[in-house]
PDB file of N, CA and C in Angstrom:
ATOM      1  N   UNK A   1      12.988  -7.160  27.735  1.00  0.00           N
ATOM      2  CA  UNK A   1      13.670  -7.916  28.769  1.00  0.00           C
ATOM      3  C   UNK A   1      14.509  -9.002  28.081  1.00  0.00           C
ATOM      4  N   UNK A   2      15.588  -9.248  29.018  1.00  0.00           N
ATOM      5  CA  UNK A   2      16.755 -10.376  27.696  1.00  0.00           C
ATOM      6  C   UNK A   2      15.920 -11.107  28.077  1.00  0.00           C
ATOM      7  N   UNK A   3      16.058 -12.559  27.518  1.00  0.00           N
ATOM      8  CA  UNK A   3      15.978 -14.066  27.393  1.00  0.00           C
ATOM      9  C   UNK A   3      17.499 -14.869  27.518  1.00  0.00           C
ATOM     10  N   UNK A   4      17.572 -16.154  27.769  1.00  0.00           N
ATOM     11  CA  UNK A   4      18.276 -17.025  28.437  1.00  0.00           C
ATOM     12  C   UNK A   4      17.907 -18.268  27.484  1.00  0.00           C
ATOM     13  N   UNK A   5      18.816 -18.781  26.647  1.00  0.00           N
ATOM     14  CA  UNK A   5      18.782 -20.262  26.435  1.00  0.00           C
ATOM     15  C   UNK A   5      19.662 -21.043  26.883  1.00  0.00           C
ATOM     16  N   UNK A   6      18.904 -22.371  27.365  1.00  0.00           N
ATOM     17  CA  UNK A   6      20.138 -22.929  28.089  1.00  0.00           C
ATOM     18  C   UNK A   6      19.562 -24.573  26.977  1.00  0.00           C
ATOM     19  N   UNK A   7      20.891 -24.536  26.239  1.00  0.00           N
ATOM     20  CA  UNK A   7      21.532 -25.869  26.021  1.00  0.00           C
ATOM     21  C   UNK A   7      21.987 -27.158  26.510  1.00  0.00           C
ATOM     22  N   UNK A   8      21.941 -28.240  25.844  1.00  0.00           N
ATOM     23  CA  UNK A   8      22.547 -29.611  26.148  1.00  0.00           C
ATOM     24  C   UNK A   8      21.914 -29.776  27.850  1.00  0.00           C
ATOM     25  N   UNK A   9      20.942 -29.238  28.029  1.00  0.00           N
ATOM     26  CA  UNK A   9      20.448 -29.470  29.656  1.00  0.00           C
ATOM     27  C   UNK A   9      19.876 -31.143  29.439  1.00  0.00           C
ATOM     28  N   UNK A  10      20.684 -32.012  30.466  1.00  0.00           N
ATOM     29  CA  UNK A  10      20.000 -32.891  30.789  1.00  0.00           C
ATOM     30  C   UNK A  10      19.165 -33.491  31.244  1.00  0.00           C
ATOM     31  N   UNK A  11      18.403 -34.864  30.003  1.00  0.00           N
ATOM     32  CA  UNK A  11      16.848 -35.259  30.620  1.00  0.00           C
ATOM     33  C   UNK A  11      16.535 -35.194  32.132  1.00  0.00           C
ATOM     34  N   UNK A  12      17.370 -36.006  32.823  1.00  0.00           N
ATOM     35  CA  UNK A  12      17.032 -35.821  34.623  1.00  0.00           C
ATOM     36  C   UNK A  12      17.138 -34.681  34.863  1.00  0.00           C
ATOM     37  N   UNK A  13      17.789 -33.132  34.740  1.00  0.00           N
ATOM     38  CA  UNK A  13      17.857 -32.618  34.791  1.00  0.00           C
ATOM     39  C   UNK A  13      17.096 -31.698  34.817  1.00  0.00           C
ATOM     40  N   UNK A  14      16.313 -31.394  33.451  1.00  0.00           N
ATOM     41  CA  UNK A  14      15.166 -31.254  32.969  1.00  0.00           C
ATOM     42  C   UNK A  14      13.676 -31.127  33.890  1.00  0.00           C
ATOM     43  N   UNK A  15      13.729 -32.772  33.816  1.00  0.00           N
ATOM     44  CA  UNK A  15      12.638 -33.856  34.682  1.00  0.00           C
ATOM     45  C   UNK A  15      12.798 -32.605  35.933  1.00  0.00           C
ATOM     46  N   UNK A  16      14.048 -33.326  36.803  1.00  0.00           N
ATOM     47  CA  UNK A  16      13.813 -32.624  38.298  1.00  0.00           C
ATOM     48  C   UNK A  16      13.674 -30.859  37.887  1.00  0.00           C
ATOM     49  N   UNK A  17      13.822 -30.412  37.060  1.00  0.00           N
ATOM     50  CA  UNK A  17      13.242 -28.860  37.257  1.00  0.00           C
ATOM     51  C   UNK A  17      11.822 -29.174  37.495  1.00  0.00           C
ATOM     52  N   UNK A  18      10.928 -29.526  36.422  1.00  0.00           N
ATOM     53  CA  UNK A  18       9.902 -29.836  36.372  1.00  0.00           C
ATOM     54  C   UNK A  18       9.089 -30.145  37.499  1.00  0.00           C
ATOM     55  N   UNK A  19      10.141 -31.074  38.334  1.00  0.00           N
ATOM     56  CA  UNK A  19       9.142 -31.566  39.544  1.00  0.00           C
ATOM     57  C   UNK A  19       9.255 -30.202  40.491  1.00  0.00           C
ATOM     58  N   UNK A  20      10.626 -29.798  40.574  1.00  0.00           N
ATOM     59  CA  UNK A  20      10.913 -28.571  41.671  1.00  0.00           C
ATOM     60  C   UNK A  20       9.791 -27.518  41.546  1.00  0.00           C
ATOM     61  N   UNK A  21       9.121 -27.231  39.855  1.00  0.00           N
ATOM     62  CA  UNK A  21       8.390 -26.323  39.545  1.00  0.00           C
ATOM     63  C   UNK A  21       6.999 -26.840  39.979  1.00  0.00           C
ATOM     64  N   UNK A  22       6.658 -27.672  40.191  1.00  0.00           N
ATOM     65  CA  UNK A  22       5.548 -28.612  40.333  1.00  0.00           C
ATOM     66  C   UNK A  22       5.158 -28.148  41.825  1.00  0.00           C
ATOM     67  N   UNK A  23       6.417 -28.465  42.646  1.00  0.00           N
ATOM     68  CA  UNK A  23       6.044 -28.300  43.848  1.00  0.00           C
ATOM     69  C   UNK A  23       6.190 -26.662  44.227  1.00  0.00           C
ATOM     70  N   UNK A  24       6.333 -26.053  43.729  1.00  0.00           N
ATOM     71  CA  UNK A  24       6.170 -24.666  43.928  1.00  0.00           C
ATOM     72  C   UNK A  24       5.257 -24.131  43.352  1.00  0.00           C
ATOM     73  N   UNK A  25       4.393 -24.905  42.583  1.00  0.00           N
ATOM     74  CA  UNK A  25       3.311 -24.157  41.767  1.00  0.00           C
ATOM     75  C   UNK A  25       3.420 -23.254  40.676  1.00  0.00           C
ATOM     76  N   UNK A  26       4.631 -23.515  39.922  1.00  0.00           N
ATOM     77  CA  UNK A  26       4.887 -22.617  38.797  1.00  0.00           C
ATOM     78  C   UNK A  26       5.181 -22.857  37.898  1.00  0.00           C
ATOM     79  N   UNK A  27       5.554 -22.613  36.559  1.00  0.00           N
ATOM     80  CA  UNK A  27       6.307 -23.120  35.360  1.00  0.00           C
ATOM     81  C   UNK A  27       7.386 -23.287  35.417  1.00  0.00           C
ATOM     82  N   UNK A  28       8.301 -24.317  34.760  1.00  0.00           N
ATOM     83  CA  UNK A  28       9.619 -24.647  34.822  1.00  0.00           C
ATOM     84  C   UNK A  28       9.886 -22.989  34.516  1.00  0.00           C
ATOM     85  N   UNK A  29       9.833 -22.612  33.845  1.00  0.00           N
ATOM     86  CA  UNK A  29      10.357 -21.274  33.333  1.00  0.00           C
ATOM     87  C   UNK A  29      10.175 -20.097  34.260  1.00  0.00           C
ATOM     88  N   UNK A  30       9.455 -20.329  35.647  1.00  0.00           N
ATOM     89  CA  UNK A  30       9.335 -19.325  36.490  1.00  0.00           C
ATOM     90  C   UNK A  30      10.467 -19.987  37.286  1.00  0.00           C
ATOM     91  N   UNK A  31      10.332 -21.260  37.453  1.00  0.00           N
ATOM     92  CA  UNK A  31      11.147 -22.037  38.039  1.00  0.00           C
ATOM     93  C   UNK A  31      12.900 -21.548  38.108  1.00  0.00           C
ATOM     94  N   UNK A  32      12.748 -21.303  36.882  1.00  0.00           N
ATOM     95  CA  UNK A  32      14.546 -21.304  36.688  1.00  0.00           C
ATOM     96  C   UNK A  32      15.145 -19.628  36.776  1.00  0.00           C
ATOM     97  N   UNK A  33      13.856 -18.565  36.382  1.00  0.00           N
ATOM     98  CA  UNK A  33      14.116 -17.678  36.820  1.00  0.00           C
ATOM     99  C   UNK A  33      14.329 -17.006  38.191  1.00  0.00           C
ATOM    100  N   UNK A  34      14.104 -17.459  39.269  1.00  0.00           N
ATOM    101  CA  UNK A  34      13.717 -18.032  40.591  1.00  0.00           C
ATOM    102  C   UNK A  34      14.806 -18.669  40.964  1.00  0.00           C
ATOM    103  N   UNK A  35      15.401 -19.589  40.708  1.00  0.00           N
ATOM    104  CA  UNK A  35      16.842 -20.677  40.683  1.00  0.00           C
ATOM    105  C   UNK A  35      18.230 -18.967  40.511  1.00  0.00           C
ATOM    106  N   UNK A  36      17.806 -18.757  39.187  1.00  0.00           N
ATOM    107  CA  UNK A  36      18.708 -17.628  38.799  1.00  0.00           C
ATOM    108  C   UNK A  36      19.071 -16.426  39.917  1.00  0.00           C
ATOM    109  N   UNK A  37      17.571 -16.134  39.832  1.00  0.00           N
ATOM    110  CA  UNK A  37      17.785 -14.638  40.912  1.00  0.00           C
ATOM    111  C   UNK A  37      18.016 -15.398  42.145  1.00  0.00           C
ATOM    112  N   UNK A  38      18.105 -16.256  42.666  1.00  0.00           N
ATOM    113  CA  UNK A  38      18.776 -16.461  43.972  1.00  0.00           C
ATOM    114  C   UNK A  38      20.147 -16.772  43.789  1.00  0.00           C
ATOM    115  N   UNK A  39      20.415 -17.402  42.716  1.00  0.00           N
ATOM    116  CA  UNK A  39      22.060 -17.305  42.679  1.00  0.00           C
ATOM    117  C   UNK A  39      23.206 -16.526  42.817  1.00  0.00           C
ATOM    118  N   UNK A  40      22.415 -15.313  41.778  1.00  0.00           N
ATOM    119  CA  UNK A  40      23.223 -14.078  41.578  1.00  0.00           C
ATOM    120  C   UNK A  40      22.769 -13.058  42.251  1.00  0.00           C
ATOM    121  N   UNK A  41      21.654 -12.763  43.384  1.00  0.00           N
ATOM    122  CA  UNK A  41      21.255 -12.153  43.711  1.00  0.00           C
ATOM    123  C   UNK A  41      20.989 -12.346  45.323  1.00  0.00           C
ATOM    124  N   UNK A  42      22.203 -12.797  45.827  1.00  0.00           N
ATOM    125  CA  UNK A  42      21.109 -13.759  47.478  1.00  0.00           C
ATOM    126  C   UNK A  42      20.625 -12.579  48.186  1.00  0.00           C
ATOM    127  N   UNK A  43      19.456 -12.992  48.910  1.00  0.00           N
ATOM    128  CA  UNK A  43      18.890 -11.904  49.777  1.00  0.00           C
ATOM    129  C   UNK A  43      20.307 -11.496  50.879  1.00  0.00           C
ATOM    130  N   UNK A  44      20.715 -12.539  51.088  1.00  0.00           N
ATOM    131  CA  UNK A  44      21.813 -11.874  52.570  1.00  0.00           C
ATOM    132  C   UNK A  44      23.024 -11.285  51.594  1.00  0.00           C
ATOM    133  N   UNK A  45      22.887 -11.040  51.024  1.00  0.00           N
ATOM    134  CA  UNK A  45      24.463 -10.498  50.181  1.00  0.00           C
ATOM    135  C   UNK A  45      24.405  -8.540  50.690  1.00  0.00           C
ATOM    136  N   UNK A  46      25.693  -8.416  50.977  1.00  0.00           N
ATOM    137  CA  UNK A  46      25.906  -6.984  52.083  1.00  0.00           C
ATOM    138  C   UNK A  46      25.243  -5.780  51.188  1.00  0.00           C
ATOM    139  N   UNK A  47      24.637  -5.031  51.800  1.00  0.00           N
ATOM    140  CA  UNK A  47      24.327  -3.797  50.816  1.00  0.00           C
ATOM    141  C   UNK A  47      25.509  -2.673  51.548  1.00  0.00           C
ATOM    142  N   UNK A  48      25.273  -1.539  50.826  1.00  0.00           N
ATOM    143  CA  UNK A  48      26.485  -0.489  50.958  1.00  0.00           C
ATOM    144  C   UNK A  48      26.456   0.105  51.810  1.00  0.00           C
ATOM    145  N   UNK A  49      25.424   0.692  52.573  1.00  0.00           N
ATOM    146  CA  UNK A  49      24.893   1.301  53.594  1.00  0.00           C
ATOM    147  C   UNK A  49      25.372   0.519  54.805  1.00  0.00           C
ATOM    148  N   UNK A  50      25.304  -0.174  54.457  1.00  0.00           N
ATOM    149  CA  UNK A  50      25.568  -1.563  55.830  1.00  0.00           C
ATOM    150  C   UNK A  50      26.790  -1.627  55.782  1.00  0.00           C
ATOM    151  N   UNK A  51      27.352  -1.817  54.643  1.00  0.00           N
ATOM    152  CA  UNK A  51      29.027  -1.672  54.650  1.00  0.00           C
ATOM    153  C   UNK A  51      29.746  -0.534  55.327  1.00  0.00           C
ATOM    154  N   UNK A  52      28.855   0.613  54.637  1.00  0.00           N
ATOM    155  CA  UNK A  52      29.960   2.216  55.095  1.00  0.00           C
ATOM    156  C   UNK A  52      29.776   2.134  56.394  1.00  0.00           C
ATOM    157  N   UNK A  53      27.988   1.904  57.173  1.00  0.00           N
ATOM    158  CA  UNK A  53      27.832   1.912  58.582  1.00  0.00           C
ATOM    159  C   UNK A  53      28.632   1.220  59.274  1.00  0.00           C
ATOM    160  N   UNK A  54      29.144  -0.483  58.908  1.00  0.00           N
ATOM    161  CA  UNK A  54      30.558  -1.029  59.840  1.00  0.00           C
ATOM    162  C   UNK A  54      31.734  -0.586  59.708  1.00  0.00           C
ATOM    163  N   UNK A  55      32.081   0.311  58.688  1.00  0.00           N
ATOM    164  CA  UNK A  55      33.119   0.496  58.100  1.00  0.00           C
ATOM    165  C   UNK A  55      33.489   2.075  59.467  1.00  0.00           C
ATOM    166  N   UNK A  56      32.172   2.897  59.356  1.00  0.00           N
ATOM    167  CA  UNK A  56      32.634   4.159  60.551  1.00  0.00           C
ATOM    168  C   UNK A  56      32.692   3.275  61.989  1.00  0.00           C
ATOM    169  N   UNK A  57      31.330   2.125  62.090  1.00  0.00           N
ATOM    170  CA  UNK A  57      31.637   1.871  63.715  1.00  0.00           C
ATOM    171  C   UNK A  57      33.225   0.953  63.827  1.00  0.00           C
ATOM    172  N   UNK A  58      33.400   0.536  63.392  1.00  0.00           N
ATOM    173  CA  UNK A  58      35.134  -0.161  63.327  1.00  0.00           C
ATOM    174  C   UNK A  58      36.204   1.296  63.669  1.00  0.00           C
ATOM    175  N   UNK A  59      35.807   2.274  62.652  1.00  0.00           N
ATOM    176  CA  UNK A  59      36.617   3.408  63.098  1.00  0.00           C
ATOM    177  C   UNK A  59      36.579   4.462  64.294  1.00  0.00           C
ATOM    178  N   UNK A  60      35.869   3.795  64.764  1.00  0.00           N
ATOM    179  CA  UNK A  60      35.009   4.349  66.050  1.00  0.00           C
ATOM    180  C   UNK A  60      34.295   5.545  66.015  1.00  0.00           C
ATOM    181  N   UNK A  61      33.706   5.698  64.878  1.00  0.00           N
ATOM    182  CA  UNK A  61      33.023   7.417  64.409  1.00  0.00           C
ATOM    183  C   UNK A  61      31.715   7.092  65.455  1.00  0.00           C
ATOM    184  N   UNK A  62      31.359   8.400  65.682  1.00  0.00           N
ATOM    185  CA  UNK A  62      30.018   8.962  65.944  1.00  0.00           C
ATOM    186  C   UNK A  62      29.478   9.622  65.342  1.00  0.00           C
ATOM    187  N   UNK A  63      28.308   9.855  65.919  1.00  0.00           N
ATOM    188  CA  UNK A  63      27.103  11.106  65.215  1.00  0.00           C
ATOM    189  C   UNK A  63      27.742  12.508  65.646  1.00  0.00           C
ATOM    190  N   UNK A  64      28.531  12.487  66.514  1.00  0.00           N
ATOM    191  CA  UNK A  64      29.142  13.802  66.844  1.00  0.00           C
ATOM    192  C   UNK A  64      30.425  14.240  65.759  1.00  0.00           C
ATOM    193  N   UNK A  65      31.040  13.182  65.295  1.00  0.00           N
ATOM    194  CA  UNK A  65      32.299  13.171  64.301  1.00  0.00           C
ATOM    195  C   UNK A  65      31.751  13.529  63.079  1.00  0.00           C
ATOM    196  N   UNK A  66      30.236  12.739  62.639  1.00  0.00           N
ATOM    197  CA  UNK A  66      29.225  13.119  61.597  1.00  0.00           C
ATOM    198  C   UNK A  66      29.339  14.565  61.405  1.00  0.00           C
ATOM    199  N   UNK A  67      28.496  15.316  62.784  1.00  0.00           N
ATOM    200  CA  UNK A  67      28.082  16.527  62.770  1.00  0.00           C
ATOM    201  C   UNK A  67      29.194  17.451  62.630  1.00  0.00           C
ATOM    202  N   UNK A  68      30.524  17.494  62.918  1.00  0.00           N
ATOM    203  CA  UNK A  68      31.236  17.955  63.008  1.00  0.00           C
ATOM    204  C   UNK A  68      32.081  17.937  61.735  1.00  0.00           C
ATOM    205  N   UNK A  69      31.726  16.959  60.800  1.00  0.00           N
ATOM    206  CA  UNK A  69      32.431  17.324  59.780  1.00  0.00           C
ATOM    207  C   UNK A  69      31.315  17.818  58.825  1.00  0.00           C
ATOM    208  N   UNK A  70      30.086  17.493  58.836  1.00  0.00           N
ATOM    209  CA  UNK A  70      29.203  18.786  58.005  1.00  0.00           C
ATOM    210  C   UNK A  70      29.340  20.121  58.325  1.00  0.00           C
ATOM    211  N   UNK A  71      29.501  20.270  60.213  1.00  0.00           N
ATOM    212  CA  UNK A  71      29.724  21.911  60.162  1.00  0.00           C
ATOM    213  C   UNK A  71      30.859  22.171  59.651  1.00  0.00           C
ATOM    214  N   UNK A  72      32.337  22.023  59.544  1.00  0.00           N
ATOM    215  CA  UNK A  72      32.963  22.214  58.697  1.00  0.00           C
ATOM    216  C   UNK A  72      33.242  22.252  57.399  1.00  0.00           C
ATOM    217  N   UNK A  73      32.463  21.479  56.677  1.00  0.00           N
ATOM    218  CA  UNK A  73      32.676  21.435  55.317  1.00  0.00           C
ATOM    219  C   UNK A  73      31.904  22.519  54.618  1.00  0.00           C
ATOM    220  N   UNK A  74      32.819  23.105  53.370  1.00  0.00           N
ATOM    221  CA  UNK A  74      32.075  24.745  52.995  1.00  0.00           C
ATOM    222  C   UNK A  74      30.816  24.052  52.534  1.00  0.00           C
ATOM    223  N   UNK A  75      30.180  25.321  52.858  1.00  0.00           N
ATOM    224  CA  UNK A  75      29.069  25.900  52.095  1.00  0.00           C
ATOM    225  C   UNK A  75      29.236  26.176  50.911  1.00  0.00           C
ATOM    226  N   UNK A  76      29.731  27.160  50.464  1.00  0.00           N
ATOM    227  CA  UNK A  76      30.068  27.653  49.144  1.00  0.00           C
ATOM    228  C   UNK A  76      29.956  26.954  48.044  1.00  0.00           C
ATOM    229  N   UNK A  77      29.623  26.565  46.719  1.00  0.00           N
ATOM    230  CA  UNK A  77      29.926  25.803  45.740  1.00  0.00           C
ATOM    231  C   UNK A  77      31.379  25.894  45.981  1.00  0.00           C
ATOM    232  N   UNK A  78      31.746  24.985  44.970  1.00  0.00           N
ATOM    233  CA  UNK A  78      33.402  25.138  44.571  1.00  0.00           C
ATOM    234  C   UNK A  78      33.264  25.863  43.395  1.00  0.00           C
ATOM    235  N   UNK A  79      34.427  26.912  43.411  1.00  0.00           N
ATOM    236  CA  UNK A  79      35.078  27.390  42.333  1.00  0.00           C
ATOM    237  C   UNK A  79      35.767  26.707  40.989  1.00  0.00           C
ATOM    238  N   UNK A  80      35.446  26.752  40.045  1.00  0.00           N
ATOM    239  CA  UNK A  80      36.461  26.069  39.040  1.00  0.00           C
ATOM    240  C   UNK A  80      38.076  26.749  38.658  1.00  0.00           C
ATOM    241  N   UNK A  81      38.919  25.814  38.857  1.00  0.00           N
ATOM    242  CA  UNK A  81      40.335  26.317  38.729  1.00  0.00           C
ATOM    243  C   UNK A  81      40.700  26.656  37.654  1.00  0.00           C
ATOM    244  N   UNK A  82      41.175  27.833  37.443  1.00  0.00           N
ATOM    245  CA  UNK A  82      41.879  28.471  35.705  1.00  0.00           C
ATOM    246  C   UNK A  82      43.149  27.663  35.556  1.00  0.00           C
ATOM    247  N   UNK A  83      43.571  27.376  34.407  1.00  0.00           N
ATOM    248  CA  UNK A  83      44.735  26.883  34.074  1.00  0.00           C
ATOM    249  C   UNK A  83      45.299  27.902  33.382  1.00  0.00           C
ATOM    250  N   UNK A  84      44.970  29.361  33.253  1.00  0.00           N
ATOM    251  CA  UNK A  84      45.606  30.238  32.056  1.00  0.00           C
ATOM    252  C   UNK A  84      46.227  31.312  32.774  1.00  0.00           C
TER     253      UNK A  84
END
């Protein structure tokens, strides 16, 4: 798993991790990993599924437009095209 050094971090700085970790019951070092993954990671941030799903109801698709383009679409593998 990587590691993270963080430099020139200031004493108050420091300090208030410490206390933040204090009151959460953890190590500064769980602390900041915790700080991290919510930064770059927020729980409300859009997933894709959720995207494509507003993306058909905006286009006004249905489950019938769904079904209707699986029954159309081949069966068949695809063929590979010769160039010779």
């Amino acid at each position: 798993m990587p590691a993270v050094t963080i430099r020139n971090l200031s004493q108050e700085t420091h300090r208030a991790l410490k206390v933040r970790a204090a009151r959460h019951g953890r190590s500064a070092e769980a602390e900041m990993r915790d700080i991290l993954e919510r930064a770059v990671r927020p729980p409300e941030r859009p997933r894709l599924g959720t995207l494509l799903s507003d993306l058909g109801r905006r286009a006004g698709l249905s489950n019938a437009d769904f079904e209707a383009l699986e029954e159309a679409r081949a069966r068949a593998p695809a063929e590979p095209h010769s160039f010779g």
